[in-house]
Protein backbone atom coordinates (compact mmCIF):
# COMPACT_ATOMS: atom_id res chain seq x y z
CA UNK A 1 -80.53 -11.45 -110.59
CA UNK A 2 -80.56 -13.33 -107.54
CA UNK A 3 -80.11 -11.90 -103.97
CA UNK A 4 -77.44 -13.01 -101.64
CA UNK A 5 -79.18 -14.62 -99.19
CA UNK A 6 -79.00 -12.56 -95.38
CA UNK A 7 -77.34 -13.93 -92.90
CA UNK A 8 -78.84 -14.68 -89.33
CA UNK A 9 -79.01 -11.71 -87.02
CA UNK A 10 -77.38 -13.38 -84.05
CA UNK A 11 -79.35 -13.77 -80.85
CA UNK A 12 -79.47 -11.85 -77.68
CA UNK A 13 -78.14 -14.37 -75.68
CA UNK A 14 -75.00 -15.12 -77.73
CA UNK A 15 -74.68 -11.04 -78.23
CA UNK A 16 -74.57 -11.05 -74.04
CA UNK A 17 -71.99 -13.93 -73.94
CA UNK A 18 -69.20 -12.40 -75.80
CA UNK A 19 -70.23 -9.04 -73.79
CA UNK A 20 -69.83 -11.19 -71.09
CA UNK A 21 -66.19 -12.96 -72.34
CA UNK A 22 -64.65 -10.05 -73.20
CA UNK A 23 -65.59 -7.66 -70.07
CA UNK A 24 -63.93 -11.52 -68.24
CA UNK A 25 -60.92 -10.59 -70.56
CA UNK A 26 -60.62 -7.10 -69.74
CA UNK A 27 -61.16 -7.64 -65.71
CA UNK A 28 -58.29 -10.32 -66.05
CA UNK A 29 -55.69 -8.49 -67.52
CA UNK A 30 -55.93 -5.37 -65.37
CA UNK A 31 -55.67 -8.28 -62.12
CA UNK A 32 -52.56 -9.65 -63.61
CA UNK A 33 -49.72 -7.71 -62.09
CA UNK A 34 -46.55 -6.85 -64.61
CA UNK A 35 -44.05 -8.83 -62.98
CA UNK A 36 -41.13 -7.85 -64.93
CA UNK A 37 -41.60 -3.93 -63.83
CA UNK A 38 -42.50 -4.84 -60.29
CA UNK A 39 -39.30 -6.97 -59.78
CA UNK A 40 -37.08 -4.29 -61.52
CA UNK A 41 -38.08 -1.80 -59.43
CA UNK A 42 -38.21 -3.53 -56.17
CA UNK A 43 -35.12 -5.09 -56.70
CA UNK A 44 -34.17 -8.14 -54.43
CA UNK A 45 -36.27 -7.00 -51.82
CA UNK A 46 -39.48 -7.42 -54.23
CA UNK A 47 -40.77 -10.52 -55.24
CA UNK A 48 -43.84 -11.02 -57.84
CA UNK A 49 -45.12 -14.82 -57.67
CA UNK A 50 -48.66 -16.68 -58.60
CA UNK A 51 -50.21 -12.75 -58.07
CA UNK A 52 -48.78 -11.89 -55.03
CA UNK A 53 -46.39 -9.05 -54.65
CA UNK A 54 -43.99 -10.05 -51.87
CA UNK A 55 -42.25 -6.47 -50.81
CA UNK A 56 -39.26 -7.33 -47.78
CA UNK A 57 -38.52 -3.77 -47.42
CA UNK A 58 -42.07 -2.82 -46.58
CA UNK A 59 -43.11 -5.79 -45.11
CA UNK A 60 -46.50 -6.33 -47.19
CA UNK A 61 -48.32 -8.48 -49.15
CA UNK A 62 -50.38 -7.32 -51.89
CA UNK A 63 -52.75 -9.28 -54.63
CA UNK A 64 -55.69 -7.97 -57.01
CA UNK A 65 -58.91 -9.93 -58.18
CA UNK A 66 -60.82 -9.29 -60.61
CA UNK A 67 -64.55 -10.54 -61.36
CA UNK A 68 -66.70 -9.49 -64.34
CA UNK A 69 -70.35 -8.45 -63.87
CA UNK A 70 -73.11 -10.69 -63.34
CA UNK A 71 -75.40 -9.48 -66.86
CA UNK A 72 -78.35 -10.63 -65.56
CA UNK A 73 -78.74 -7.83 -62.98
CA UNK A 74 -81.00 -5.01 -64.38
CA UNK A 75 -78.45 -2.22 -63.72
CA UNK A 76 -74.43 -1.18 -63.79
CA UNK A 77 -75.27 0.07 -59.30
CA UNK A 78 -76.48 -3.49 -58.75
CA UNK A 79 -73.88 -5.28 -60.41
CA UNK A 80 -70.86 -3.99 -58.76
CA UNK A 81 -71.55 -4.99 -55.09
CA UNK A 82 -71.66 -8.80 -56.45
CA UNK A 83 -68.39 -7.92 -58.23
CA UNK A 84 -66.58 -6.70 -55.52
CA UNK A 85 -67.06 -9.11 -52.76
CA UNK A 86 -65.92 -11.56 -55.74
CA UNK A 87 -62.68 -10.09 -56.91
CA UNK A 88 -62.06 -9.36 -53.09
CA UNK A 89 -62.61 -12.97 -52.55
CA UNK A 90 -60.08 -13.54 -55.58
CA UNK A 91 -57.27 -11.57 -53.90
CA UNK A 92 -58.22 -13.08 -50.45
CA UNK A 93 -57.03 -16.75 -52.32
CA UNK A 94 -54.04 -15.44 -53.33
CA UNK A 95 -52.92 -13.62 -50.29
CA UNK A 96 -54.22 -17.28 -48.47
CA UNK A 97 -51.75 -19.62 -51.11
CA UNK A 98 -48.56 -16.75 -50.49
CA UNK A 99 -48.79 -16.85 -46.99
CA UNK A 100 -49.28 -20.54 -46.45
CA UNK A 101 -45.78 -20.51 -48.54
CA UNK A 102 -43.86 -17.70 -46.45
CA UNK A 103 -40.81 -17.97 -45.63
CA UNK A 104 -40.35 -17.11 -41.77
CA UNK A 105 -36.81 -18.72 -41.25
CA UNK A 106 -35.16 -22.07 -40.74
CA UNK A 107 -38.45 -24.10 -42.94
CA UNK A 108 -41.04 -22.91 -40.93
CA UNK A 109 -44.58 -21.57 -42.42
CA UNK A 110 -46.95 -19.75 -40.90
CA UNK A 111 -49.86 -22.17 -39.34
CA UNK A 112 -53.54 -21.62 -40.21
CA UNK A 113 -54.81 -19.73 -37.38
CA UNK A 114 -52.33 -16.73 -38.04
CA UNK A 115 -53.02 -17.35 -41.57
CA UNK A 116 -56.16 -16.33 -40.57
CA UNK A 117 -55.88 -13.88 -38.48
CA UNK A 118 -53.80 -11.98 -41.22
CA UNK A 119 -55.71 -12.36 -43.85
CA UNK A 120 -59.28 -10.86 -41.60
CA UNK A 121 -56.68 -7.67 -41.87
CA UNK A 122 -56.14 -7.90 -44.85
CA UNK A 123 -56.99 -3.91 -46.21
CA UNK A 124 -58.56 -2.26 -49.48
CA UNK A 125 -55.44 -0.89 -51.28
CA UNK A 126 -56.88 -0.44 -54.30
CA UNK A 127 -60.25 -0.22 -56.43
CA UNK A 128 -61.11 -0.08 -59.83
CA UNK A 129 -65.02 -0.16 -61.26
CA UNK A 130 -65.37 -1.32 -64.53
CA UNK A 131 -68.07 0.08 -66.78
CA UNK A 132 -70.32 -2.39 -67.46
CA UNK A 133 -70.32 -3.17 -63.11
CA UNK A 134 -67.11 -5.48 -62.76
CA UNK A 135 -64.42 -4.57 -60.52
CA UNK A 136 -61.06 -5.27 -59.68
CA UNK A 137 -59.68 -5.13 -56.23
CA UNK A 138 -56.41 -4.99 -54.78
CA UNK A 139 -55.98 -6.18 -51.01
CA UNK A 140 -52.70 -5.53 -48.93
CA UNK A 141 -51.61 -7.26 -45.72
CA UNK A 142 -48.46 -6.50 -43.55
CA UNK A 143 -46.06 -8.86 -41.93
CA UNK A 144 -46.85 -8.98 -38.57
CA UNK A 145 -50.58 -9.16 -38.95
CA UNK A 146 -50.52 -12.70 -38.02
CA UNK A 147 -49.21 -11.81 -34.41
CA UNK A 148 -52.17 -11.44 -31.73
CA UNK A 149 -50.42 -8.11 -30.44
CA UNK A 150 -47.40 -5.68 -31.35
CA UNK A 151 -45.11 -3.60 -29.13
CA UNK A 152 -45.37 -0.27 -29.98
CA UNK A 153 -41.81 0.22 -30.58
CA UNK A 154 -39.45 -1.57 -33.03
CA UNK A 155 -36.26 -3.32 -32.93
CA UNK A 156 -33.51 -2.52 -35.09
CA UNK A 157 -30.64 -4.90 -35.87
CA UNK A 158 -27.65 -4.84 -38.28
CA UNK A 159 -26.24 -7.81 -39.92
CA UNK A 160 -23.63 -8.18 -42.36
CA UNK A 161 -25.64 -10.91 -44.49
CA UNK A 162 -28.86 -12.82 -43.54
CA UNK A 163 -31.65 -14.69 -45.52
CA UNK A 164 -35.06 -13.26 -46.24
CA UNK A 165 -37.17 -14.37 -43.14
CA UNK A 166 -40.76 -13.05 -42.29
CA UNK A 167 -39.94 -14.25 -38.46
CA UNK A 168 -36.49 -15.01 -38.11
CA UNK A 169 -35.31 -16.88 -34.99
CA UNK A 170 -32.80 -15.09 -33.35
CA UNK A 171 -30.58 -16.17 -29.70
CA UNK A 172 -30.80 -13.69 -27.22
CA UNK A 173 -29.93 -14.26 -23.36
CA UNK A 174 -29.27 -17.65 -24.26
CA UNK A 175 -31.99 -18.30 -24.99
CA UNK A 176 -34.17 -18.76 -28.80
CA UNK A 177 -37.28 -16.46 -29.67
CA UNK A 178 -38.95 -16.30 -32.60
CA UNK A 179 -39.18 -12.65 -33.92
CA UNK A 180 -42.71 -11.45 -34.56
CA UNK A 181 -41.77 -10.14 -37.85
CA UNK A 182 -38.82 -8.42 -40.05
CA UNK A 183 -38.55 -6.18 -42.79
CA UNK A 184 -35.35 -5.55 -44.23
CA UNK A 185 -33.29 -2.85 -46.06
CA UNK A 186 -30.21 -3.53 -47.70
CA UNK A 187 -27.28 -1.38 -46.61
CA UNK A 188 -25.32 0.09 -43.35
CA UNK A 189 -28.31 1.26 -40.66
CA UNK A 190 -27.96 5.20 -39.93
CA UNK A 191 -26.71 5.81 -36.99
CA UNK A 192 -29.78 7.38 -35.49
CA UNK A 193 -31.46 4.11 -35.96
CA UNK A 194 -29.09 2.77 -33.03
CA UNK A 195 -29.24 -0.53 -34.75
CA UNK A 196 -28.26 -4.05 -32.47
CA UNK A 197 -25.00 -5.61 -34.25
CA UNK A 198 -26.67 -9.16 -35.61
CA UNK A 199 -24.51 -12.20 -36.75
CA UNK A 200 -25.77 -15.22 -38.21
CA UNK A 201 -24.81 -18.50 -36.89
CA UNK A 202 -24.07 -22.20 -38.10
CA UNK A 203 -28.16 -22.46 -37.79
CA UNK A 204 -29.42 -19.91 -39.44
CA UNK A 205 -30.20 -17.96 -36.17
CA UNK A 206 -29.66 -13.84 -35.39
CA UNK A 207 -27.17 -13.88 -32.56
CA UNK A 208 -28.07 -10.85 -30.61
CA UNK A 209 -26.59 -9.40 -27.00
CA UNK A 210 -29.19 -8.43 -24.44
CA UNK A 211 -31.39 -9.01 -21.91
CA UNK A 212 -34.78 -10.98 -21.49
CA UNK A 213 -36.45 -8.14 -22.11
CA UNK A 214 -34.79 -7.27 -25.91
CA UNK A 215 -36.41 -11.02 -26.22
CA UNK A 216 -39.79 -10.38 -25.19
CA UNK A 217 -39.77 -7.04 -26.97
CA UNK A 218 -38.62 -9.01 -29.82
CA UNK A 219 -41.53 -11.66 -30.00
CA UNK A 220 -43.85 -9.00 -30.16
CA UNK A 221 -42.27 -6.61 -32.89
CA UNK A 222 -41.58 -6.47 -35.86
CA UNK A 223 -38.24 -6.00 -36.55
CA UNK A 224 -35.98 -3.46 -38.97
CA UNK A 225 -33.05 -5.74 -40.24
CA UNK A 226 -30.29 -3.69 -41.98
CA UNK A 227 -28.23 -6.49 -44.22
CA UNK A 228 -25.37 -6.12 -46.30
CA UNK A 229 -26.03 -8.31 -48.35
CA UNK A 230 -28.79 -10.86 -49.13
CA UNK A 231 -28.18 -14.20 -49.00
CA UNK A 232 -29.79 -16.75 -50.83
């Protein structure tokens, strides 16, 4: 009676690649946001696109990364710190391709140095360590990081319909000025918001009464639209 012959053990090195593979596989799918659930529950003021959760009524941006652990380090501890900086980096790249993309108003985008400015406040929302020293990382940025300085108050306007804008345009004292940012909210304003009436005009502009000061306080806030409706 013969024996069947054994077969070959495999090797370390191809038992630490498919460690490797599927930890990659495992890191990935927690990064990858559910897009159906997100956009459900957000409604049309939530937006899920190439990783980047888009939320209007908050005025944020939000995107995870994920990186697997680098095997060769002799420990879990001093794999992570390697992982971190490179799912961070991951959500960074996202955050970078959504906001070079923005909508502010009228075709305009956001140029590179507010790009950057945004993203260096960009914050830790979220992190999750993964066993075997890979992490994933989610990163959050709000509109209006891109501006140099804020008021400390808000303006809030009320407009019957208007498109999705980051930094509308809006006429005030005859004059145009770029808002610093908006969020919106869809529905009639409360009336302890004293909310500025807002129409939109044949451009695409908020028409707003006041003075040249609701347009400087304008530039440097960021803005609380109330819309009926959203227009697309």
């Amino acid at each position: 009676m013969t024996s069947r012959p054994s077969l070959p053990r495999p090797s370390s090195g191809s038992s630490l690649s498919r460690t490797a593979a599927v930890a990659a596989l495992l890191i990935a799918a927690l990064a990858v946001p559910v897009v159906a659930a997100e956009r459900e529950a957000g409604g049309e003021l939530k937006t899920t696109r190439e990783g980047v959760t888009i939320d209007w009524s908050a005025g944020t941006l939000s995107a995870s990364g994920g990186a697997a652990a680098d095997l060769r380090m002799p420990s879990v501890d001093l794999a992570r710190p390697g992982a971190d900086r490179r799912a961070r980096a991951a959500a960074l790249a996202k955050l970078r391709a959504a906001l070079e993309t923005l909508p502010l108003g009228g075709g305009r985008k956001l140029d590179a140095s507010r790009i950057d400015r945004a993203l260096a406040r960009a914050k830790v929302a979220d992190v999750q360590y993964q066993s075997n020293g890979g992490a994933v990382v989610r990163l959050e940025l709000s509109f209006g990081d891109w501006l140099e300085e804020t008021s400390p108050s808000s303006v809030t306007l009320s407009a019957a319909a208007a498109h999705l804008g980051a930094a509308p345009t809006a006429r005030v004292a005859g004059r145009d000025v770029t808002v610093g940012a908006a969020t919106y909210k869809v529905g009639a304003a409360p009336a302890d918001a004293h909310a500025r009436p807002a129409k939109v005009d044949h451009a695409g502009r908020l028409t707003v009464e006041g003075d040249a000061a609701l347009a400087d306080k304008l530039a440097r806030s960021v803005a609380v639209i109330y819309v009926g409706k959203v227009l697309r």
